[in-house]
Protein backbone atom coordinates (compact mmCIF):
# COMPACT_ATOMS: atom_id res chain seq x y z
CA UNK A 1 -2.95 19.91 48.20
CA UNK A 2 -1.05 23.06 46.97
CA UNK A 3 -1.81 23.90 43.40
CA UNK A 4 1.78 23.28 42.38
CA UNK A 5 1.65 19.95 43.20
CA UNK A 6 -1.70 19.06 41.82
CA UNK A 7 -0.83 20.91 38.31
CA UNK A 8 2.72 18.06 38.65
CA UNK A 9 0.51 15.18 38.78
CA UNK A 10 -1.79 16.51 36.12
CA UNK A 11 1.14 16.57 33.51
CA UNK A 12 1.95 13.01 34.75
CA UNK A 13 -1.18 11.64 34.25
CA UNK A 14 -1.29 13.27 30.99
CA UNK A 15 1.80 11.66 29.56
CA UNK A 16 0.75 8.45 28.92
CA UNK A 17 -2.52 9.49 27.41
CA UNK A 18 -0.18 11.68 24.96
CA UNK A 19 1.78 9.30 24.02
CA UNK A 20 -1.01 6.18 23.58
CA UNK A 21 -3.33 8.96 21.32
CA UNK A 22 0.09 9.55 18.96
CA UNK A 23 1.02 6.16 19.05
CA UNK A 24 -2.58 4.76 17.67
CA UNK A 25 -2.31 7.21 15.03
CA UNK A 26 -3.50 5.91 11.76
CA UNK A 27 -0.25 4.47 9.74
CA UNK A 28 0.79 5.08 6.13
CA UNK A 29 0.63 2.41 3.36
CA UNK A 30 1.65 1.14 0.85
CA UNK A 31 2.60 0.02 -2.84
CA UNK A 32 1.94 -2.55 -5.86
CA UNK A 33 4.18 -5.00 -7.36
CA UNK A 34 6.50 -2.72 -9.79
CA UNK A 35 8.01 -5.61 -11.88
CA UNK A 36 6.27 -8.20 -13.48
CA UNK A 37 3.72 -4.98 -13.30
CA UNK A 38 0.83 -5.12 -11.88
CA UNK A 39 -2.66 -4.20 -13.20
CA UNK A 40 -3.36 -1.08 -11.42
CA UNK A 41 -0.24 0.19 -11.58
CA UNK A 42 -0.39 -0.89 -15.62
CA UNK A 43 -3.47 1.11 -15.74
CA UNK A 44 -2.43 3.57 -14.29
CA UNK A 45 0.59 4.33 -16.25
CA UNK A 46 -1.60 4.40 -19.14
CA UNK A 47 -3.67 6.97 -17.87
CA UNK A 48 -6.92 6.98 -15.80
CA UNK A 49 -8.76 9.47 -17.78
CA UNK A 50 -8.13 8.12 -20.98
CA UNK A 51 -6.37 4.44 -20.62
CA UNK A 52 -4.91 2.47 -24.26
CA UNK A 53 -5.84 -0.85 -23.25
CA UNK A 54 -8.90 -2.06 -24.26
CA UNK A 55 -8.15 -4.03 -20.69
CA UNK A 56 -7.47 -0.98 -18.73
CA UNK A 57 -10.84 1.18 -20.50
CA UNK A 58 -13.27 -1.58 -19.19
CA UNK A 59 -11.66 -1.46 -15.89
CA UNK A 60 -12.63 2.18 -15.57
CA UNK A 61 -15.90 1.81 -17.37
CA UNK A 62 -16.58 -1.05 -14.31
CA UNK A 63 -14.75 1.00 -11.03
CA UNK A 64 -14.31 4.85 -12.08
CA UNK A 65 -11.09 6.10 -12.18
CA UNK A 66 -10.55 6.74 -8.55
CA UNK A 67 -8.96 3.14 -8.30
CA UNK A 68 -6.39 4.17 -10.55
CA UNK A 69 -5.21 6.99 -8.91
CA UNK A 70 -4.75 5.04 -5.53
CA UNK A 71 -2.90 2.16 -7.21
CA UNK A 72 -0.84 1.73 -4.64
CA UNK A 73 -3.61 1.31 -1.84
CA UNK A 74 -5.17 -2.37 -2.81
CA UNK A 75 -5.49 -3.29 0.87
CA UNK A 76 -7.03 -4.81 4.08
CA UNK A 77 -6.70 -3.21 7.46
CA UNK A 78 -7.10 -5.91 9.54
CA UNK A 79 -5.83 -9.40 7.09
CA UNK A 80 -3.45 -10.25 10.25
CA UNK A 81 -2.95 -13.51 7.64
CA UNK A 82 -6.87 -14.68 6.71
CA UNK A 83 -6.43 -13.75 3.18
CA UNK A 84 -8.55 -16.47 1.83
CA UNK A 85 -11.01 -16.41 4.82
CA UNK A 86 -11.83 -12.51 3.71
CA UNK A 87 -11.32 -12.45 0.01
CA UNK A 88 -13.98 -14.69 -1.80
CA UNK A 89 -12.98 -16.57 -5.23
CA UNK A 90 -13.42 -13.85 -8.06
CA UNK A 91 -12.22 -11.14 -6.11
CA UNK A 92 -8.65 -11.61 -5.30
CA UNK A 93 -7.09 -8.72 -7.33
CA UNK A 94 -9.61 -6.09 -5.72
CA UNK A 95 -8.92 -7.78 -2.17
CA UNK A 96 -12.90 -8.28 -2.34
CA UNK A 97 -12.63 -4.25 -2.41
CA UNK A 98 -15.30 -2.24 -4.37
CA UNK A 99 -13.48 0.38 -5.44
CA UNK A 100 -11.00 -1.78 -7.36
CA UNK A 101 -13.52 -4.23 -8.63
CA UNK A 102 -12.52 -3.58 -12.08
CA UNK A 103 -9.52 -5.06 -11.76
CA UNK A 104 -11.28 -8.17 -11.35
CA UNK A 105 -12.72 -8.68 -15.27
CA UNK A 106 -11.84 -11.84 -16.79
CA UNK A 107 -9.69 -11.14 -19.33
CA UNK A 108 -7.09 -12.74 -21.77
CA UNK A 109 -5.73 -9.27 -22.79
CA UNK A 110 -4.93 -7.56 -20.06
CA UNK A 111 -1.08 -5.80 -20.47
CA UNK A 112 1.54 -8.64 -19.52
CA UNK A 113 5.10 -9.05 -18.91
CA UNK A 114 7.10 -10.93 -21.03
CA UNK A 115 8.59 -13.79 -18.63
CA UNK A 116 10.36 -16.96 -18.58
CA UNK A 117 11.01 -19.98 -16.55
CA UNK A 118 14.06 -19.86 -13.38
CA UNK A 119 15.19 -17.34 -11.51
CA UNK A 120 13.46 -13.49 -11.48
CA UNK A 121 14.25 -10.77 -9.55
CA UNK A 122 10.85 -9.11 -7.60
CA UNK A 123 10.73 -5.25 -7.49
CA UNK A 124 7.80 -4.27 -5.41
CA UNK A 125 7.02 -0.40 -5.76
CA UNK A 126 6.58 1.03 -2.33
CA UNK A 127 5.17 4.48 -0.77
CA UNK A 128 5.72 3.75 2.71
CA UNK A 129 7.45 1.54 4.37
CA UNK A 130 6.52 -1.48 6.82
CA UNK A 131 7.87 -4.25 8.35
CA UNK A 132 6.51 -7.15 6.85
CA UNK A 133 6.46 -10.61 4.45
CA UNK A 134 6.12 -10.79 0.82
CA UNK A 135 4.84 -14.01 -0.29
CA UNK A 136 4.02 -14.50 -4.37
CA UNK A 137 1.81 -16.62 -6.04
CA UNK A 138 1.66 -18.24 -9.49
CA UNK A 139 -1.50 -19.96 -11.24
CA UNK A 140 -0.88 -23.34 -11.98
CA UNK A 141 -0.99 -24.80 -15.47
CA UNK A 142 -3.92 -24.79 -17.17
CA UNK A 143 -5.05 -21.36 -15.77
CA UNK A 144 -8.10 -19.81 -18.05
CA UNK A 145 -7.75 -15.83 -17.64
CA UNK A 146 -11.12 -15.73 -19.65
CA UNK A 147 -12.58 -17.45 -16.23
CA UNK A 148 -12.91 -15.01 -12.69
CA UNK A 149 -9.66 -15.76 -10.58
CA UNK A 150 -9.70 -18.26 -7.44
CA UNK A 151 -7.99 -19.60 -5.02
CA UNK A 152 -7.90 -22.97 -6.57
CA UNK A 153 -6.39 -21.32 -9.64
CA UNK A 154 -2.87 -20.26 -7.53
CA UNK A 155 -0.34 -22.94 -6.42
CA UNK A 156 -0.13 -21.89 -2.81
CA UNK A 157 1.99 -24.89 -2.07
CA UNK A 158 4.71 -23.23 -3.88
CA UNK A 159 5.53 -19.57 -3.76
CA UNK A 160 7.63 -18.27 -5.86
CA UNK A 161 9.07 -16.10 -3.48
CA UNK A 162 8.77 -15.38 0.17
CA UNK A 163 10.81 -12.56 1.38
CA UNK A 164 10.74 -11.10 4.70
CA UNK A 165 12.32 -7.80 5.28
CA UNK A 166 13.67 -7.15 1.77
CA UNK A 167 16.46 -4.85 1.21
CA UNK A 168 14.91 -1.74 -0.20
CA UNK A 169 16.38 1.08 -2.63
CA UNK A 170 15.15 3.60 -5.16
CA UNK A 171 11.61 3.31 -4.36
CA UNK A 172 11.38 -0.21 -4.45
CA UNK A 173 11.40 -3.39 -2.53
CA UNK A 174 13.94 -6.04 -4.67
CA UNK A 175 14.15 -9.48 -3.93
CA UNK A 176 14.29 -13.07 -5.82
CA UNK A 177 12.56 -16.11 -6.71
CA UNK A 178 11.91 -18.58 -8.91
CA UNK A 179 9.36 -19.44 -11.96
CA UNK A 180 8.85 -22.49 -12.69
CA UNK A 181 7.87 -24.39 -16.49
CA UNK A 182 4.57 -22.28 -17.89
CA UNK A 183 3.54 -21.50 -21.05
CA UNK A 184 1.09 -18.84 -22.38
CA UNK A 185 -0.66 -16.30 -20.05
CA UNK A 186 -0.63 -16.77 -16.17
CA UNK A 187 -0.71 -14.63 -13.30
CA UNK A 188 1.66 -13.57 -9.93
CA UNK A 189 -0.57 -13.19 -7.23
CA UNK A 190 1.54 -11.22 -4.83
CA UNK A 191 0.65 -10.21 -0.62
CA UNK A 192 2.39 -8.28 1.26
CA UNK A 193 1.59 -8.83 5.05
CA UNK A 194 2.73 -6.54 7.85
CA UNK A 195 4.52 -8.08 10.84
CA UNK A 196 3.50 -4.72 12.68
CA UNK A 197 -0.08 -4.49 12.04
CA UNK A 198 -2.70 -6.66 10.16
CA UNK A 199 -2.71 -4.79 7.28
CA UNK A 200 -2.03 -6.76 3.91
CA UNK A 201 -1.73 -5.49 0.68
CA UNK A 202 -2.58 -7.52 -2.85
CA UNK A 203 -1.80 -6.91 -6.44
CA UNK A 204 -2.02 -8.64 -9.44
CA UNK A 205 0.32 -9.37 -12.16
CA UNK A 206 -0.49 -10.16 -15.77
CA UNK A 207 2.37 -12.58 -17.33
CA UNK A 208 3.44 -14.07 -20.93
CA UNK A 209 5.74 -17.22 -20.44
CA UNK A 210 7.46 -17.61 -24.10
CA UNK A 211 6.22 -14.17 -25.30
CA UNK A 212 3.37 -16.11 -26.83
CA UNK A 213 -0.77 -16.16 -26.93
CA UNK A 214 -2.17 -13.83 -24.44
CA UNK A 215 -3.87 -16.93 -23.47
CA UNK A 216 -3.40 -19.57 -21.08
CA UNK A 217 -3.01 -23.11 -21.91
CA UNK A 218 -6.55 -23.74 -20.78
CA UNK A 219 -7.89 -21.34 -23.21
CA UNK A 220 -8.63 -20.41 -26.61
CA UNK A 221 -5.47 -18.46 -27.86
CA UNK A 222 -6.23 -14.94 -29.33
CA UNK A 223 -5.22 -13.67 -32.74
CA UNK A 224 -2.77 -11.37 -30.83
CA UNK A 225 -0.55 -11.37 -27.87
CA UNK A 226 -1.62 -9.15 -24.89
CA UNK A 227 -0.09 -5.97 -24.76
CA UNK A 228 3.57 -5.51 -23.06
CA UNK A 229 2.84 -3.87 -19.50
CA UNK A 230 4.90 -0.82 -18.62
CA UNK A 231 5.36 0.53 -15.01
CA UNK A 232 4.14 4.12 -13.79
CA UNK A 233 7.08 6.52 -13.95
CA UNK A 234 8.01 8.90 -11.30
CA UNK A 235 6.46 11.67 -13.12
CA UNK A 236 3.19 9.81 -13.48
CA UNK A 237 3.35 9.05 -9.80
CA UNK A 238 4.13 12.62 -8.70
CA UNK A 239 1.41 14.15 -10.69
CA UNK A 240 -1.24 11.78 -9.74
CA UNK A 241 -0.50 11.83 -6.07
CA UNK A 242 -3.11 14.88 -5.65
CA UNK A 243 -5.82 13.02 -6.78
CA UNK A 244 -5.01 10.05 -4.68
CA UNK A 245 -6.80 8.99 -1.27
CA UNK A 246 -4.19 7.34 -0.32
CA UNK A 247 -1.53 8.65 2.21
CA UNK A 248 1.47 8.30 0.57
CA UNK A 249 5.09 8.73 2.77
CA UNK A 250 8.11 8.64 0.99
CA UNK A 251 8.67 6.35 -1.38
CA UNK A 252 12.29 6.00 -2.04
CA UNK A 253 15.03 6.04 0.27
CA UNK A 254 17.88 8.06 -0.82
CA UNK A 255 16.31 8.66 -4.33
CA UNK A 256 16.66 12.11 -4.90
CA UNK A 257 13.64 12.11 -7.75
CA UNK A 258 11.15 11.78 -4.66
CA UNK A 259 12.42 14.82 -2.84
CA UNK A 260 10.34 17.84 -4.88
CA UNK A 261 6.98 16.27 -5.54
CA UNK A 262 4.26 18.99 -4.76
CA UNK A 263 1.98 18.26 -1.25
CA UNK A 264 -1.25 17.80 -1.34
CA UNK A 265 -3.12 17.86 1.27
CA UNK A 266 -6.37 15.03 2.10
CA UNK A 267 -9.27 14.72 3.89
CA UNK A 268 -10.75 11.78 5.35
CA UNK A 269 -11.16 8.83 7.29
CA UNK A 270 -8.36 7.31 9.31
CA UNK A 271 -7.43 3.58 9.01
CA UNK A 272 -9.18 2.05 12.00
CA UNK A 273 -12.73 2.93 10.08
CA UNK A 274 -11.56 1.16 6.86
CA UNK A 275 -11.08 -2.47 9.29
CA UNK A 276 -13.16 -4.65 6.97
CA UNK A 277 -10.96 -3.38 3.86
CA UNK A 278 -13.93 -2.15 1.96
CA UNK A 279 -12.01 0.71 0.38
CA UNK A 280 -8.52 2.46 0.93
CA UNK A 281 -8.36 4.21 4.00
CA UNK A 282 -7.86 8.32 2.69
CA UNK A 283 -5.66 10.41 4.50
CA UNK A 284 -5.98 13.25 6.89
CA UNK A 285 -2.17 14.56 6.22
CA UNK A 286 -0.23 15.52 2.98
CA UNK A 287 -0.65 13.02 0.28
CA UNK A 288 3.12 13.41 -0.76
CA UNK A 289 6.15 11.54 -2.35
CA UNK A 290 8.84 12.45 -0.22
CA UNK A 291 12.87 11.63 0.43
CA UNK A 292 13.23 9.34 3.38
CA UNK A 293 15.75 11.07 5.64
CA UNK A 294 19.46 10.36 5.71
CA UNK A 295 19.95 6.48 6.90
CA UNK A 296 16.79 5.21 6.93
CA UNK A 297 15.78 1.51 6.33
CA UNK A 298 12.99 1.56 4.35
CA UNK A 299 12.03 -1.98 6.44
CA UNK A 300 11.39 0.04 9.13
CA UNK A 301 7.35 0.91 9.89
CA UNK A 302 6.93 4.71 8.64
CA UNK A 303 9.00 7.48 9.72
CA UNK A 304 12.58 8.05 10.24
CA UNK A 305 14.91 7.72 13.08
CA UNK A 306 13.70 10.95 14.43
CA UNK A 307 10.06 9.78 15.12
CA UNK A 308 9.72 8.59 17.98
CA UNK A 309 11.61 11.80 19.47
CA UNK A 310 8.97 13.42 18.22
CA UNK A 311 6.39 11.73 19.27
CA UNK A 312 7.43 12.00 22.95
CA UNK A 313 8.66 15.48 22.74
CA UNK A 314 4.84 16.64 21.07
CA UNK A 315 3.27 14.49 24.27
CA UNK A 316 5.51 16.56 26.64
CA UNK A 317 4.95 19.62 25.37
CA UNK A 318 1.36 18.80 25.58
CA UNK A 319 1.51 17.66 29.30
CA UNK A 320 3.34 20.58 30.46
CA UNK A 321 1.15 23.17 28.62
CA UNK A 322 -1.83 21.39 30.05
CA UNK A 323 -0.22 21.35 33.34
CA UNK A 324 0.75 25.23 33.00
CA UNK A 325 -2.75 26.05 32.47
CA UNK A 326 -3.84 24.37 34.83
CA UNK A 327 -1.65 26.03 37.60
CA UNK A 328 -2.84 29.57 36.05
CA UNK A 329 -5.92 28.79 36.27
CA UNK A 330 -5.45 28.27 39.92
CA UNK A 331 -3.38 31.13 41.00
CA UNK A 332 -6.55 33.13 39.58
CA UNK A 333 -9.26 31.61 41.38
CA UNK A 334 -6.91 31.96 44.69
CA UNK A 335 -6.70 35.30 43.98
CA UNK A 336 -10.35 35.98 43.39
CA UNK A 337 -11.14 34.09 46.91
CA UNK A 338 -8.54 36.23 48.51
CA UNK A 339 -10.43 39.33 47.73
């Protein structure tokens, strides 16, 4: 077979194997619920190295301050929906995750948002987009946040909000719901599950219904309220983003505050290795807030509308350079035998 040809079907056959190796690439994640806050993000507004909260200090004391920094990477790789099945009673605001285990502490004073009862509007902080359905979760009356979290404690009957494909702007993922009658402390349990992959994401939110006790109605009130939670600011987010593990991709469309954050750039493992959601998966490419590109839907899974371009272009390039060197190397060894 001449060499020509041979070197044609070698850039064929390489193709395919381009394209599947850039297609499994390891996607971006991620984000937190932004408003009611929730406690990561709290805690990390307040600092990691040197947190206010009396909440937010004995999460670090119990985790490190690692979790802080990737606040917005509370996660499982492969969920694909079996969030009770994989996240044991105790352990829902870590997502049974060691890193964020401090997050977990039975607490009546961790920072809460001041709430009432009817409708609320859901912003969801997000670093990367996906494709996906938000579902939230209230505890039911009578939740004790002086008792580890369970299952039993949320009304999953009754979200109180399921949105799938939210509109998203500024950063943030916005959509509605409803709270029903509480009083005292309670919680928003909130999971965000891909359509396009497995991969959910948790968070937990701290709430006051009445601006009362930091307690709930189950427990013993406190001589205080909890403190008021207050969201990271862009700043904060920027200038914590080269400490993070987390892979961070954009996380505003159109918001022109995301466009000159510094990049950093990460080491680590990819996502398949982080399957059994044991810790955040850390990120091989620039940990960096960054403008999504003109047009983009933030609902869309990573990347702009020039991705996929890309993707096939870089697998081209790759099969014809591959295919060039292998005709070279031909034309030499035809030319040593003719010698």
């Amino acid at each position: 077979m001449p060499a020509r040809r041979k070197a044609a079907l070698a850039a064929a056959g390489l193709v395919p194997l381009a394209l599947t190796a850039l297609s499994a690439a390891p996607a971006s994640a991620h984000g937190s619920m932004g408003d009611p806050v929730s406690r990561v993000s709290q805690c990390y507004a307040e600092g990691p190295e040197s947190p206010k909260s009396a909440a937010c200090k004995a999460a670090v004391e119990a985790g490190g301050t690692q979790a802080l920094y990737d606040w917005n990477g509370i996660r499982i790789g492969d969920a694909g929906g079996r969030h009770q099945e994989l996240i044991p009673d105790g352990k829902l605001c870590s997502a049974n995750n060691e890193e964020f285990k401090g997050l977990d502490l039975a607490r009546t004073d961790w920072p809460a948002t001041s709430v009432s009862a009817g409708s609320y509007t859901f912003k969801y902080r997000v670093t990367a987009p996906h494709k996906g359905t938000f579902k939230v979760y209230i505890t039911k009356p009578g939740y004790d946040p002086s008792k580890p979290l369970s299952w039993d404690d949320l009304d999953l009957a009754n979200p109180v909000a399921t949105a799938t494909d939210p509109a998203a702007s500024g950063g943030f993922y916005t959509f509605s719901g409803t709270l029903p009658e509480r009083s005292g402390k309670q919680l928003l349990y909130a999971i965000w599950q891909r359509s396009d992959s497995p991969e959910a994401f948790y968070s937990c939110s701290d709430v006051t219904f009445g601006g009362g006790s930091a307690a709930g109605s189950g427990a013993t009130p406190k001589k205080a309220p909890a403190p008021a939670a207050s969201a990271p600011t862009e700043q904060q987010i920027e200038e914590g983003a080269a400490k993070s593990t987390v892979e961070n991709h954009g996380h505003g469309d159109d918001d022109p505050r995301t466009s000159a954050a510094p990049a950093a750039e990460k080491a680590g493992k990819d996502e398949a290795g982080e399957a059994s959601g044991t810790a955040p998966e850390a990120a091989a490419g620039a940990n960096q807030p960054k403008a999504a590109s003109a047009g983009q839907n933030l609902a869309e899974t990573g990347g702009d509308a020039n991705t996929p371009y890309l993707m096939i272009g870089g697998a081209a390039a790759l099969a014809l350079g591959s295919a060039a060197l292998f005709a070279s190397s031909r034309r030499r060894a035809a030319g040593r035998h003719g010698r």
